[in-house]
Protein backbone atom coordinates (compact mmCIF):
# COMPACT_ATOMS: atom_id res chain seq x y z
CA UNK A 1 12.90 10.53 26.43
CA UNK A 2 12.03 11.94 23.15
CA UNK A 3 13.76 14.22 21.23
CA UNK A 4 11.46 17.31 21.40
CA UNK A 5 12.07 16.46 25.13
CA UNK A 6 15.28 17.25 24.98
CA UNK A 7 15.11 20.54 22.82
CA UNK A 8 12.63 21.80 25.76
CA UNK A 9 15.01 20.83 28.10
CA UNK A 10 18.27 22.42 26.33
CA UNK A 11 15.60 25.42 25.38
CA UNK A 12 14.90 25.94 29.45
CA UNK A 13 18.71 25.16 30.11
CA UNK A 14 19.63 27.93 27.52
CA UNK A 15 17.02 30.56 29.29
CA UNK A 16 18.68 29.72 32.42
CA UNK A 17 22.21 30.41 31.23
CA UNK A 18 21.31 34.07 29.46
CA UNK A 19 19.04 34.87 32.45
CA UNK A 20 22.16 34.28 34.86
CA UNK A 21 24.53 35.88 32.23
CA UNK A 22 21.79 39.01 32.21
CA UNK A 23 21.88 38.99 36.47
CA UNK A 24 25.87 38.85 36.30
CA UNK A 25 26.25 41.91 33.70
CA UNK A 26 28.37 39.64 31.53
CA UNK A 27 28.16 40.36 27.32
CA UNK A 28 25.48 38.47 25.83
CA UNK A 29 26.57 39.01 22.04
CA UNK A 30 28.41 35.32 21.88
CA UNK A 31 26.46 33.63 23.65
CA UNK A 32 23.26 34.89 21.74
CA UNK A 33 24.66 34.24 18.24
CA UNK A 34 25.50 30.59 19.09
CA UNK A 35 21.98 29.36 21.40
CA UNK A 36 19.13 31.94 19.88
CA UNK A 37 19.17 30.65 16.19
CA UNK A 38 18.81 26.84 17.71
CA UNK A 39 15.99 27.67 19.90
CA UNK A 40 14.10 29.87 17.14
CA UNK A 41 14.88 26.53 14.57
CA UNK A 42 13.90 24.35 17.18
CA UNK A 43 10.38 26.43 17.62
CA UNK A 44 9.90 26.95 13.44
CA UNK A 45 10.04 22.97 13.45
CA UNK A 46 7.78 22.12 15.82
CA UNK A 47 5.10 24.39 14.52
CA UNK A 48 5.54 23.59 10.80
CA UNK A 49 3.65 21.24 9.13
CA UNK A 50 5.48 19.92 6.09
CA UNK A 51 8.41 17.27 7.70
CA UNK A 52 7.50 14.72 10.70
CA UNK A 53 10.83 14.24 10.98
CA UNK A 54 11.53 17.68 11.97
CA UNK A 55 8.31 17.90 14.43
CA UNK A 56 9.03 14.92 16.42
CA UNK A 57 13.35 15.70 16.39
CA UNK A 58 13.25 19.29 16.18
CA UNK A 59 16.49 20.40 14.99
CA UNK A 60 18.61 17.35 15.46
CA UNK A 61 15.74 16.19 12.16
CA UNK A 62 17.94 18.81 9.97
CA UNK A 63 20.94 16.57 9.95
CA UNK A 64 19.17 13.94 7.83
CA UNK A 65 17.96 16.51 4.91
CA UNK A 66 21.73 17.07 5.30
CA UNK A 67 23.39 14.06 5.06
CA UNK A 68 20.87 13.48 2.00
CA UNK A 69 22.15 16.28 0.16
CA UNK A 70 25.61 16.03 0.96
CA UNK A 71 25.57 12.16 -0.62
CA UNK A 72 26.40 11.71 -4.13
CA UNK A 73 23.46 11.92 -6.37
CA UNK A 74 24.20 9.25 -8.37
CA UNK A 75 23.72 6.74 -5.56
CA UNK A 76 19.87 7.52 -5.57
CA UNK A 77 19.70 5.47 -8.67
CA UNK A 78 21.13 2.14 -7.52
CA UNK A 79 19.92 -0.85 -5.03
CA UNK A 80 20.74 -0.51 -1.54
CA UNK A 81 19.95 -2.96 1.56
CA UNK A 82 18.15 -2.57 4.51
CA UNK A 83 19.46 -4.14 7.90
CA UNK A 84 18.16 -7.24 7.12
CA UNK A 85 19.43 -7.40 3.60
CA UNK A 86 16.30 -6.76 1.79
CA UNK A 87 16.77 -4.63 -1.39
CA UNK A 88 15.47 -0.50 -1.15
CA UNK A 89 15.33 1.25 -4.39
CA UNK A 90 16.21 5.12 -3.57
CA UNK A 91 14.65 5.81 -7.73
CA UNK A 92 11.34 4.68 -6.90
CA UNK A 93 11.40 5.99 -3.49
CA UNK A 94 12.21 9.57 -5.38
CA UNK A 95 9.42 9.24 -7.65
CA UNK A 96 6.88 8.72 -4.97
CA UNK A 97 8.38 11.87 -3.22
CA UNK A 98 8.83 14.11 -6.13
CA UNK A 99 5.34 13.22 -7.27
CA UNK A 100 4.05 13.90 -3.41
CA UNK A 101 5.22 17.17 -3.44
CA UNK A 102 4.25 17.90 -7.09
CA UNK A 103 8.56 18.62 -7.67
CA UNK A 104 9.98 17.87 -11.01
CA UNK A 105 9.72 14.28 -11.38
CA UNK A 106 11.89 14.04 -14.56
CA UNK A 107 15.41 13.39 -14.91
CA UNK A 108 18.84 14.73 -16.89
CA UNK A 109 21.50 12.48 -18.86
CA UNK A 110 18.81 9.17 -19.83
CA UNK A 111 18.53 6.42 -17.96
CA UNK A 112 20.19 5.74 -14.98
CA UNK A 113 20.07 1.90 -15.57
CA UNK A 114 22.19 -0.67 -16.66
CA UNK A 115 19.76 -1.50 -19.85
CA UNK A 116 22.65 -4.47 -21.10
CA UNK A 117 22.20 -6.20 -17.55
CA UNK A 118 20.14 -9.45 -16.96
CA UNK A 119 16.69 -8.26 -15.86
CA UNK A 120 16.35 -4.91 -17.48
CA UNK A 121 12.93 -4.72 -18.77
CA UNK A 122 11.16 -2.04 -21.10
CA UNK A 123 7.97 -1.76 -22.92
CA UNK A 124 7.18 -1.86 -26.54
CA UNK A 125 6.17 1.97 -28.11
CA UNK A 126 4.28 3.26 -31.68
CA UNK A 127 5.64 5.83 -33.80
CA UNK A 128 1.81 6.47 -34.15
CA UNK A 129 1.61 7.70 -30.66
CA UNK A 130 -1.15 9.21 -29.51
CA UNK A 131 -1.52 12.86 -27.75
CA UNK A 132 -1.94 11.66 -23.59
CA UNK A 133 -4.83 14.60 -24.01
CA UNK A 134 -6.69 12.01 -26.45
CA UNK A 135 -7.07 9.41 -23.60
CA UNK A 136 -9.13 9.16 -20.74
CA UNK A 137 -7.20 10.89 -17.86
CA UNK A 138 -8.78 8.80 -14.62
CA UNK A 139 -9.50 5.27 -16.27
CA UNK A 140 -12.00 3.54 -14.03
CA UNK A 141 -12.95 -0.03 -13.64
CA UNK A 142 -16.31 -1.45 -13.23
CA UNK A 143 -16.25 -4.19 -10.31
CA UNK A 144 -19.63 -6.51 -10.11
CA UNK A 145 -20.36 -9.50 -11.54
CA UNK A 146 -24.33 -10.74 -12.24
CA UNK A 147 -24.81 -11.26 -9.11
CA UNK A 148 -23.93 -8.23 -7.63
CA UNK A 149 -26.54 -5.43 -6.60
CA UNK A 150 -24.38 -2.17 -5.91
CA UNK A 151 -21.16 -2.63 -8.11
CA UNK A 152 -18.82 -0.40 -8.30
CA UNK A 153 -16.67 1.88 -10.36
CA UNK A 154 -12.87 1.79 -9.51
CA UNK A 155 -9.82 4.01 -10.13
CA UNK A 156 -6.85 1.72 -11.59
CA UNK A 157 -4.30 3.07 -8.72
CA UNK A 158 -5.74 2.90 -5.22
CA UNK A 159 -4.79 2.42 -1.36
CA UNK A 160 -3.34 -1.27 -0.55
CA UNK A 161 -4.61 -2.86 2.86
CA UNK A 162 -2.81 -1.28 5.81
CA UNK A 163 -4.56 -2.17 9.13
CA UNK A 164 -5.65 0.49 12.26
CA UNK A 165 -3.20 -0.33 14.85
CA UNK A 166 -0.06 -1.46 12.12
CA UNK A 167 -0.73 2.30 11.59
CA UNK A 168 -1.68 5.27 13.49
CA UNK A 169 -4.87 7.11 13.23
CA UNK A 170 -2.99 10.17 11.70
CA UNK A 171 -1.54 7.83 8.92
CA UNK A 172 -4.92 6.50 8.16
CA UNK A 173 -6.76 9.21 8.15
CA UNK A 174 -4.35 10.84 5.45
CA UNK A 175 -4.84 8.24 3.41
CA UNK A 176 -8.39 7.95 3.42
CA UNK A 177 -8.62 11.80 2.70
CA UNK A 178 -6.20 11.52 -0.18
CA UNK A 179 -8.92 8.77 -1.65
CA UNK A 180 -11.60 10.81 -1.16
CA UNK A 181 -9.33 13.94 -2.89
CA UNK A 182 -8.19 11.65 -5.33
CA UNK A 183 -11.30 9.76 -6.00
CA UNK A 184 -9.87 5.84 -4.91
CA UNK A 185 -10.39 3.60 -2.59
CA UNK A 186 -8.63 2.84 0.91
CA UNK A 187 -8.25 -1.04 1.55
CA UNK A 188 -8.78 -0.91 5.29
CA UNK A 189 -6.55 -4.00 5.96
CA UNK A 190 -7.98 -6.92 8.32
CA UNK A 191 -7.74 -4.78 11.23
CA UNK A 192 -11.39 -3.34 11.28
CA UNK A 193 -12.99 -0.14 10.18
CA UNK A 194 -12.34 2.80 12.72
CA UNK A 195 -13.81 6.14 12.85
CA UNK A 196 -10.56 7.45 11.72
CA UNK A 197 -11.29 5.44 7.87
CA UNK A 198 -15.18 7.60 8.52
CA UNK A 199 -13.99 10.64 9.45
CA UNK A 200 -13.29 12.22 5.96
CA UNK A 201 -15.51 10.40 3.56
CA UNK A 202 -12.89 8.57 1.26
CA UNK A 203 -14.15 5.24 -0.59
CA UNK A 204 -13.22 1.96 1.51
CA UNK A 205 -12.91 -1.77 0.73
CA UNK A 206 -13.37 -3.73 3.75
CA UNK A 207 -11.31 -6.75 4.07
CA UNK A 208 -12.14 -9.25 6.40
CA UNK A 209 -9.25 -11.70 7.54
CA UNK A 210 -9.29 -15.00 9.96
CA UNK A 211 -9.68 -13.09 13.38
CA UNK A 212 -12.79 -11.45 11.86
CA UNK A 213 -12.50 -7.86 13.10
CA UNK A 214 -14.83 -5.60 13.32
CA UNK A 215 -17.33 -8.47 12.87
CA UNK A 216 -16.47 -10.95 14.91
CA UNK A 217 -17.65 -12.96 18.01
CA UNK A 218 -16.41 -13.38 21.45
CA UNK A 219 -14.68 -16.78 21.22
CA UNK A 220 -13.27 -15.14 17.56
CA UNK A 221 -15.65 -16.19 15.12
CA UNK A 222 -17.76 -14.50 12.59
CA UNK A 223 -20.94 -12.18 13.27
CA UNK A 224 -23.52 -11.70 10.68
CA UNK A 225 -24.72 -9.24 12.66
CA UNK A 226 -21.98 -6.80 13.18
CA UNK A 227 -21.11 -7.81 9.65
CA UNK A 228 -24.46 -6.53 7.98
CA UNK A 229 -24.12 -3.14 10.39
CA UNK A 230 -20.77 -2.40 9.03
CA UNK A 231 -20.95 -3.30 5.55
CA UNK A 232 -24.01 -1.49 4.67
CA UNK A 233 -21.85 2.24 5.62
CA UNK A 234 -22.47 4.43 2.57
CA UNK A 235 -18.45 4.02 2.44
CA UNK A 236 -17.99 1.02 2.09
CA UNK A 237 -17.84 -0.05 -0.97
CA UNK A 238 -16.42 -3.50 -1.57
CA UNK A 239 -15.88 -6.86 0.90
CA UNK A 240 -12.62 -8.45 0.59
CA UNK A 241 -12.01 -12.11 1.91
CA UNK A 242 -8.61 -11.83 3.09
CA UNK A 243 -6.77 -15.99 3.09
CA UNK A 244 -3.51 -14.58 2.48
CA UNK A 245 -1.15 -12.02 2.48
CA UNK A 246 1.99 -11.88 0.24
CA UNK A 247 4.23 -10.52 3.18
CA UNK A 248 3.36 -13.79 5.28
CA UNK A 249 1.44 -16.42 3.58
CA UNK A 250 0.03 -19.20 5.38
CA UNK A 251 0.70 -17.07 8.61
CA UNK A 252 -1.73 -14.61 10.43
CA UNK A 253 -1.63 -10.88 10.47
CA UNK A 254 0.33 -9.91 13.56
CA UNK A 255 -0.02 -6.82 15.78
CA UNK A 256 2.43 -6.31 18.65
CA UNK A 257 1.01 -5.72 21.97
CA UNK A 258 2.82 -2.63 22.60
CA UNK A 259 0.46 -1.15 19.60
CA UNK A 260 -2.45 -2.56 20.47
CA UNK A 261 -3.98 -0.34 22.83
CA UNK A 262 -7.40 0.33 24.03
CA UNK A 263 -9.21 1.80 21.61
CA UNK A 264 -7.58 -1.25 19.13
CA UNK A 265 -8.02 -3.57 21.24
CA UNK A 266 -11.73 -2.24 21.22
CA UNK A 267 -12.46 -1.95 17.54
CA UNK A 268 -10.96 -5.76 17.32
CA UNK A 269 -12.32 -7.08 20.51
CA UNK A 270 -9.76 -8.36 21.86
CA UNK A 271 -7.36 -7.76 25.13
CA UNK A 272 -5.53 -4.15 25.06
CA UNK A 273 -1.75 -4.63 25.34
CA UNK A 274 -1.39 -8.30 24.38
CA UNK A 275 0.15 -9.79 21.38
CA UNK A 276 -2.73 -10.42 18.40
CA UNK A 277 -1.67 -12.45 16.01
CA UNK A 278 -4.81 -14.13 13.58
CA UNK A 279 -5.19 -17.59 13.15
CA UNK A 280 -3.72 -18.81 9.83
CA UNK A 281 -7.04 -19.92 8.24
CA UNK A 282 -10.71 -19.21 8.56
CA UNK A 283 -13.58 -20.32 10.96
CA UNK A 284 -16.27 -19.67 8.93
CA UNK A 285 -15.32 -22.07 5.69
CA UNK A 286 -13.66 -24.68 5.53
CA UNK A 287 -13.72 -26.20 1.91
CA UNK A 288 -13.78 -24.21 -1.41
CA UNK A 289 -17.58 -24.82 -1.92
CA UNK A 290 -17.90 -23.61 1.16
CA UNK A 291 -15.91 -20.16 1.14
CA UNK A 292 -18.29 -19.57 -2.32
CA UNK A 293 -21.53 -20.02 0.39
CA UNK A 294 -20.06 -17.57 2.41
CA UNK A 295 -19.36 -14.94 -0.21
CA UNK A 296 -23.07 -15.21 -1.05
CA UNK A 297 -23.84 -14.93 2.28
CA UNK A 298 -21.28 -11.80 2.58
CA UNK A 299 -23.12 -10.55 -0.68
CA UNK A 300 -26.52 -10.87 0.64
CA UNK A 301 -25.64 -9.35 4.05
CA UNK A 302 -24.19 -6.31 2.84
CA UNK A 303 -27.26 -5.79 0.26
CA UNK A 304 -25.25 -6.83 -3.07
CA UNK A 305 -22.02 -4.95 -2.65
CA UNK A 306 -19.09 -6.44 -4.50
CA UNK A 307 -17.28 -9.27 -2.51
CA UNK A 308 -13.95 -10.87 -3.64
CA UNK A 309 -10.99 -12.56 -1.93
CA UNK A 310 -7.56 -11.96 -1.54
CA UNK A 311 -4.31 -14.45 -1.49
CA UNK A 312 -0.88 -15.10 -2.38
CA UNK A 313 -0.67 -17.99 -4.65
CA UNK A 314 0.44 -21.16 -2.96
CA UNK A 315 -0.25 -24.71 -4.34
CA UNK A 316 -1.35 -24.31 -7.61
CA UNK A 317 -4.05 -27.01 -7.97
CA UNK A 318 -5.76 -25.06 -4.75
CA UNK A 319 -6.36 -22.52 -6.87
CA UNK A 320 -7.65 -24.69 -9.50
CA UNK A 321 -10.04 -26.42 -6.73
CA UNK A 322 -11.42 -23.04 -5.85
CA UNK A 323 -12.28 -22.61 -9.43
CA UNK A 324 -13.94 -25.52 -9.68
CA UNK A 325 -16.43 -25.00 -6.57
CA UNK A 326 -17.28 -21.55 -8.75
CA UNK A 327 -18.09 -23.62 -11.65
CA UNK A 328 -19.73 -26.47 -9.19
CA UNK A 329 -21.59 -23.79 -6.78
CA UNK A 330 -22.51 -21.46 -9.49
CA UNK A 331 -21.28 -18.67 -6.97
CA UNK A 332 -18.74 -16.03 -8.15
CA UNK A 333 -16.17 -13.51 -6.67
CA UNK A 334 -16.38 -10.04 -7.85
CA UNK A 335 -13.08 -9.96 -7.84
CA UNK A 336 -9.72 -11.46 -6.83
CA UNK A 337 -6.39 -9.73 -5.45
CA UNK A 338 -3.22 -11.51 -6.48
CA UNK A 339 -0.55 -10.56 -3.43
CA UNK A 340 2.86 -11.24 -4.03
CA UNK A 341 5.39 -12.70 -2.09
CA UNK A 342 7.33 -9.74 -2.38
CA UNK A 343 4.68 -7.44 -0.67
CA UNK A 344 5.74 -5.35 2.66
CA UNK A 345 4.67 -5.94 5.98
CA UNK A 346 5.45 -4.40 9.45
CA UNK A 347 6.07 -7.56 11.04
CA UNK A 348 6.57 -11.03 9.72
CA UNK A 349 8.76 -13.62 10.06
CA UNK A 350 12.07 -13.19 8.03
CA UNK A 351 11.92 -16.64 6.72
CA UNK A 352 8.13 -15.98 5.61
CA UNK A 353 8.75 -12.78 3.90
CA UNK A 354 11.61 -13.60 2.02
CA UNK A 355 10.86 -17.43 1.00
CA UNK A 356 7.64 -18.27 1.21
CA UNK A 357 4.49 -17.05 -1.72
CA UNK A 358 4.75 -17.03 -5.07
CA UNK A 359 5.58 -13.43 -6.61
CA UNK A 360 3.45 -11.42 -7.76
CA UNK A 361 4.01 -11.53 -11.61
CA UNK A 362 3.56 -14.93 -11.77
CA UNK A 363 0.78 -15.50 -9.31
CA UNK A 364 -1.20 -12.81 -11.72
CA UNK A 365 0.02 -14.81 -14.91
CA UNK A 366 -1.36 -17.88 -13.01
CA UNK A 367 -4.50 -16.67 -11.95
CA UNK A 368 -5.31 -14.88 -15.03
CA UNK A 369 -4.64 -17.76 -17.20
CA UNK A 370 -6.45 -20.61 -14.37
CA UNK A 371 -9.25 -18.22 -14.86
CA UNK A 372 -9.52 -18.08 -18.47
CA UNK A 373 -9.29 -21.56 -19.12
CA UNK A 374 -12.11 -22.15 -16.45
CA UNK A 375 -14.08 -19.53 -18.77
CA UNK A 376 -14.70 -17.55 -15.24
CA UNK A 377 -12.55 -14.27 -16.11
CA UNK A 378 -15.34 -12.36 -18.15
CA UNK A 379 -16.91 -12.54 -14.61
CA UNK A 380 -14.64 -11.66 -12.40
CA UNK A 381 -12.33 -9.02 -12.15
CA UNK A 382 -8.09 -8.99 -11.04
CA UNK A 383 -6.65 -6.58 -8.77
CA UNK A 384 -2.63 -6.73 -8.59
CA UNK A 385 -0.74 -6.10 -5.47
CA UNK A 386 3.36 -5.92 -4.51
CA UNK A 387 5.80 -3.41 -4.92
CA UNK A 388 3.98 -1.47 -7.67
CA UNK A 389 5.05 2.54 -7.31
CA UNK A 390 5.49 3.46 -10.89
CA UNK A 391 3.32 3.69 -14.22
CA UNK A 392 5.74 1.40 -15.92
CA UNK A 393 4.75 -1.29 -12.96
CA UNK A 394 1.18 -0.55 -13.17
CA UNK A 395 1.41 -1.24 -17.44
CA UNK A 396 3.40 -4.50 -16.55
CA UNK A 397 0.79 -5.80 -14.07
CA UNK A 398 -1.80 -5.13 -16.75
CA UNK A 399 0.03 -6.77 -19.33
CA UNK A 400 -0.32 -10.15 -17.02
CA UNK A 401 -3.89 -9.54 -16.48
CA UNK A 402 -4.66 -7.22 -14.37
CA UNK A 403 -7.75 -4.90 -14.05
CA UNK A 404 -6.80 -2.58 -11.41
CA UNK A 405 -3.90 -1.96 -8.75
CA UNK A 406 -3.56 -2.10 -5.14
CA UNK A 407 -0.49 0.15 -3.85
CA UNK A 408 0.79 0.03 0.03
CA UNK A 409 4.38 0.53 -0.15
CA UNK A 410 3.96 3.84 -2.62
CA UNK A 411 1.34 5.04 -0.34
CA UNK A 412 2.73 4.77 2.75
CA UNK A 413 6.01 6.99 1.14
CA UNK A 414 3.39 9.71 -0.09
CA UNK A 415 2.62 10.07 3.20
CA UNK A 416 6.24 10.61 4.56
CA UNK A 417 7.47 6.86 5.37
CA UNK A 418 11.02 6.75 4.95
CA UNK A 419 11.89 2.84 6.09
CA UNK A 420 13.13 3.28 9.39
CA UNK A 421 12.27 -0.51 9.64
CA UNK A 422 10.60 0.57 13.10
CA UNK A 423 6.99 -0.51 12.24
CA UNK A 424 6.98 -3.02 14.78
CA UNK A 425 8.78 -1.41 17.12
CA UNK A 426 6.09 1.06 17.78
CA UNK A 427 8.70 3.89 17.07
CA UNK A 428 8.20 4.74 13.83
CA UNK A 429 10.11 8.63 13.37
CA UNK A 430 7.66 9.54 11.47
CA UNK A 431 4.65 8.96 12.59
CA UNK A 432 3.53 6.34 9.82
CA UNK A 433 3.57 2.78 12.02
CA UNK A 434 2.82 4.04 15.36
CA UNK A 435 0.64 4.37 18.38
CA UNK A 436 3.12 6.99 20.09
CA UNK A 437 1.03 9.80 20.32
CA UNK A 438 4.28 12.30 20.90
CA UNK A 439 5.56 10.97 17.28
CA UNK A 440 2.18 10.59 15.12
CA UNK A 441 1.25 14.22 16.14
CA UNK A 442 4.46 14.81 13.54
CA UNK A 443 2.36 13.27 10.86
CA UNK A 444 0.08 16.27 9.65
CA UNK A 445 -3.17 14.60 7.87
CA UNK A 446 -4.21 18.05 5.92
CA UNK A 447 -0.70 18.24 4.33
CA UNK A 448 -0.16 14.03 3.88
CA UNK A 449 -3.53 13.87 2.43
CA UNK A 450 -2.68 16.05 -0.85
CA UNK A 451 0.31 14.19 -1.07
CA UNK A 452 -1.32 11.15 -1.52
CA UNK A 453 -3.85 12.74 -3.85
CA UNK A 454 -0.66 14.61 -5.79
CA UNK A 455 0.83 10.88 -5.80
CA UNK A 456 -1.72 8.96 -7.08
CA UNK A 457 -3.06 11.71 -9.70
CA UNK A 458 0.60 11.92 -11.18
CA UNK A 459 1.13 8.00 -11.00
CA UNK A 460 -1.89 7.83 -12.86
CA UNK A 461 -0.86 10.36 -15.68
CA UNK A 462 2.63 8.62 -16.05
CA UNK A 463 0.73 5.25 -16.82
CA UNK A 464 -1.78 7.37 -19.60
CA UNK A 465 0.78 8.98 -21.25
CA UNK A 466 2.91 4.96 -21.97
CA UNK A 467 -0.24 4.18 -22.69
CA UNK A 468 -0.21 6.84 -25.71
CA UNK A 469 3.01 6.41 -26.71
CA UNK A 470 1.71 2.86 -27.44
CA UNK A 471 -1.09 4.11 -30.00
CA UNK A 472 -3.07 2.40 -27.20
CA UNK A 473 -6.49 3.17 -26.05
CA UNK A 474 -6.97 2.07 -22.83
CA UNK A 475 -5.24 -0.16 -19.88
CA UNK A 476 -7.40 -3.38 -20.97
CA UNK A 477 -5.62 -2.95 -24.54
CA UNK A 478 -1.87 -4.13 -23.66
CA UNK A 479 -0.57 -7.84 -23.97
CA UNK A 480 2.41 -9.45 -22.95
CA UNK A 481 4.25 -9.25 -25.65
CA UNK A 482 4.52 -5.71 -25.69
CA UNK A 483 6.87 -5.65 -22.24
CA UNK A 484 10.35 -7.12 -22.89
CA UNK A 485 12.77 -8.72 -20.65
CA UNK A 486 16.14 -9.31 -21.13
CA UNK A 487 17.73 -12.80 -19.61
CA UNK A 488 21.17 -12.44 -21.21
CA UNK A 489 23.26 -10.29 -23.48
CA UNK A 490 22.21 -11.71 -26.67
CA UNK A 491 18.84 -13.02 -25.14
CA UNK A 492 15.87 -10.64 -25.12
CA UNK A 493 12.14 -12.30 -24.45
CA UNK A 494 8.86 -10.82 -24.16
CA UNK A 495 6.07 -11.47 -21.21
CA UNK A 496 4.20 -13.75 -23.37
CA UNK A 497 7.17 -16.24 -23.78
CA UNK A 498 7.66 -16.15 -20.05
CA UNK A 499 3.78 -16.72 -19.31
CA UNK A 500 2.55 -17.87 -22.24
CA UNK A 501 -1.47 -17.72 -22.60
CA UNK A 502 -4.02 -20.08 -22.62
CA UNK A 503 -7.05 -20.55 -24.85
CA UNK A 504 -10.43 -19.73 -23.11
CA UNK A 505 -12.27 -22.76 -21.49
CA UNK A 506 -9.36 -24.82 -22.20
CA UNK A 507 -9.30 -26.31 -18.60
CA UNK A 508 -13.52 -27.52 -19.10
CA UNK A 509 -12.38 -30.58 -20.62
């Protein structure tokens, strides 16, 4: 039984009591100053809009705004654990908030770090800084190589993939309305596109992973024809080739069967109620050479739109191989995302999410550099993707190489996510990772949707105004060695002697 269960329950019980205290003549005074302010609380929060939390535990949801106030402030600013150990930062969770809701998002007294500790990192300003006003305020990416008929022009912040069915149609269709507020894209995930991503006319990359969804055959492989019918949607506006994910490399996506119900199961064709979980490679390919073929054919199907791949780093020289079939094949990516080991998931196994992948800073450093030394990065363009939230993240991935960001974790707090760790439980509180339709009703998509917009509009300002106080001009402008790291006391390196570059074409030879 749910909690607004209850309250309806107690409510009735309540109505009972004064009706019986009414029939016996007793004084109602005490007994109305006590029950009547609950039951008028517990009706304000289940017609409000603003907290899930509230709408799905009406008034028993008050006690956590309390307990959150009541805590000492200075504990927002250090590195808790979840119940599996895993590290939650409650700053960067309060900048995605604040910036949500459009609060003040700056802080009293400095920094609230430990800027002498091993690890602290900062980035390199100008005393001929520039006015933020001076700088393009939406920087956009252009995504398309030579080959490609209908490229397209990115924001640098947008929506992460995040399947239909890992979350509930209220959580997705916030997002997608904050991207078509905010002007980004939505990264459907590998779970297919559902009317919910259609509904409200936000930009969409459509990934396609190893069970082939939304395109795929009966026995599980892949359909050119459902393919060509989905990809040529007005919005859809990129193909990405998902191999890997960060969260669970060399594993397939997994979706509970106690989420997937009908209408998943029918967008994925598959069995409602049973356990999917995608095989760990592909059907279609299975050499490098041959995954290039098939993002031709993916390019030709969907009449030129920009197709690219996605994957965590693994064995280096695989990498390297899938270079070389560019070079041998002549066929190009538009683009590549670089997952990190460190990215979230709702379900994955621990030892997979914690020790497998390489993280996301190097895998960039990696890829950028394997590409320029195979002379292919002109061509092709590199999307970061793990635990970025702030615009000091987003200037660090583009120090590395980056072209544009891919944000889940950020995104899924703008829209009211506050880590219950019950994502694949199918009890999320607040509506985020669910298919109960008694908790997702507490996610509001009119009121999550301009928090993502507010979010990613903000994010994006923080990142333009570094940017200024660098005397820089645009993202594509910073280097590595303008982000410091410290490793000791008396130690202090930059990016570039961490990941040092490497000429252009160097690998030819």
């Amino acid at each position: 039984m749910k909690a607004r269960e209850y309250f309806i329950i107690f409510t009735l019980l309540v109505l009972i009591i004064l009706g019986a205290i009414v029939y016996f003549n007793t004084n109602l005074i005490w007994v109305s100053i006590i029950f009547v302010p609950i039951i008028l609380l517990g009706i304000y929060d289940l017609v409000q809009t603003k907290h899930a939390i509230n709408r799905n535990f009406p008034v028993i949801g008050h006690f956590r705004y309390i307990l959150e106030e009541i805590r000492p402030e200075i504990m927002q600013y250090f590195v808790e654990t979840d119940t599996e150990g895993r590290p939650i930062s409650r700053m960067f969770r309060s900048i995605v908030y604040q910036r949500a809701k459009k609060s003040n998002d700056t802080n009293p007294f400095g920094t609230k770090m430990d800027v002498y500790r091993d690890g602290y990192e900062w980035m390199n300003h100008s005393i001929y800084a520039k006015h933020s006003e001076e700088l393009e305020n939406n920087p956009r990416v252009l995504i398309g190589g030579q080959d490609c008929k209908q490229p397209y022009s990115a924001s640098i912040l947008n929506v992460s993939a995040m399947s239909f069915g890992s979350l509930s149609k209220n959580a997705v269709m916030a997002l997608n309305k904050g991207a078509k507020i905010g002007g980004f894209l939505q990264n459907t995930g590998e779970g297919g596109i559902a009317e919910y991503h259609l509904r409200h006319g936000g930009d969409l990359t459509w990934q396609i992973g190893t069970g082939y969804f939304g395109c795929r055959t009966k026995d599980g492989g892949f359909s050119e024809e459902l393919f060509r019918e989905k990809s040529n949607l007005e919005q859809v506006k990129m193909i990405e080739i998902k191999l890997s994910q960060g969260a669970k490399p060399g594993h397939g996506g997994i979706l509970p069967g106690k989420k997937n119900t009908e209408e998943i199961a029918g967008i994925r064709n598959v069995e409602p109620g049973t356990d999917v979980i995608s095989p760990p490679t592909h059907s279609a390919f299975t050499t490098t050479d041959e995954m290039m073929y098939f993002i031709k054919k993916l390019r030709d199907l969907s009449g030129g739109k920009p197709i690219g791949f996605k994957l965590c780093i693994g064995k280096k020289s695989e990498f390297e191989e899938i270079c070389k079939s560019m070079i041998n094949t002549g066929i190009k990516p538009d683009f590549i995302t670089i997952d990190g080991g460190e990215g979230g998931t709702g379900a994955a196994p621990l030892e997979f999410s914690n020790s497998l992948g390489m993280p996301m800073r190097d895998g960039l450093a990696f890829a950028y550099n394997t590409l320029q030394g195979y002379n292919l990065k002109k061509d092709i363009k590199l999307i970061a993707s793990g635990k970025i939230i702030s615009g000091f993240h987003m200037a660090r991935a583009f120090a590395l190489g980056a072209d544009l960001i891919n944000s889940a974790r950020a995104m899924m707090l703008a829209i009211g996510c506050i880590q219950a760790l019950e994502c694949n439980n199918n009890s999320c509180p607040v509506g985020v990772a669910t298919q109960n339709k008694s908790l997702m009703k507490g996610l509001v998509v009119d009121d999550k949707a301009i928090r993502v917009a507010n979010y990613h509009k903000s994010t994006v300002h923080s990142f333009v105004e570094l940017l200024a106080a660098s005397n820089l001009e645009k993202h594509s402008d910073l280097k590595r060695s303008m982000i410091n790291r410290r490793q000791e006391m008396d130690k202090v390196v930059t990016y570039e002697d961490v990941y040092p570059y490497i000429e252009q074409g160097s690998l030819l030879n």
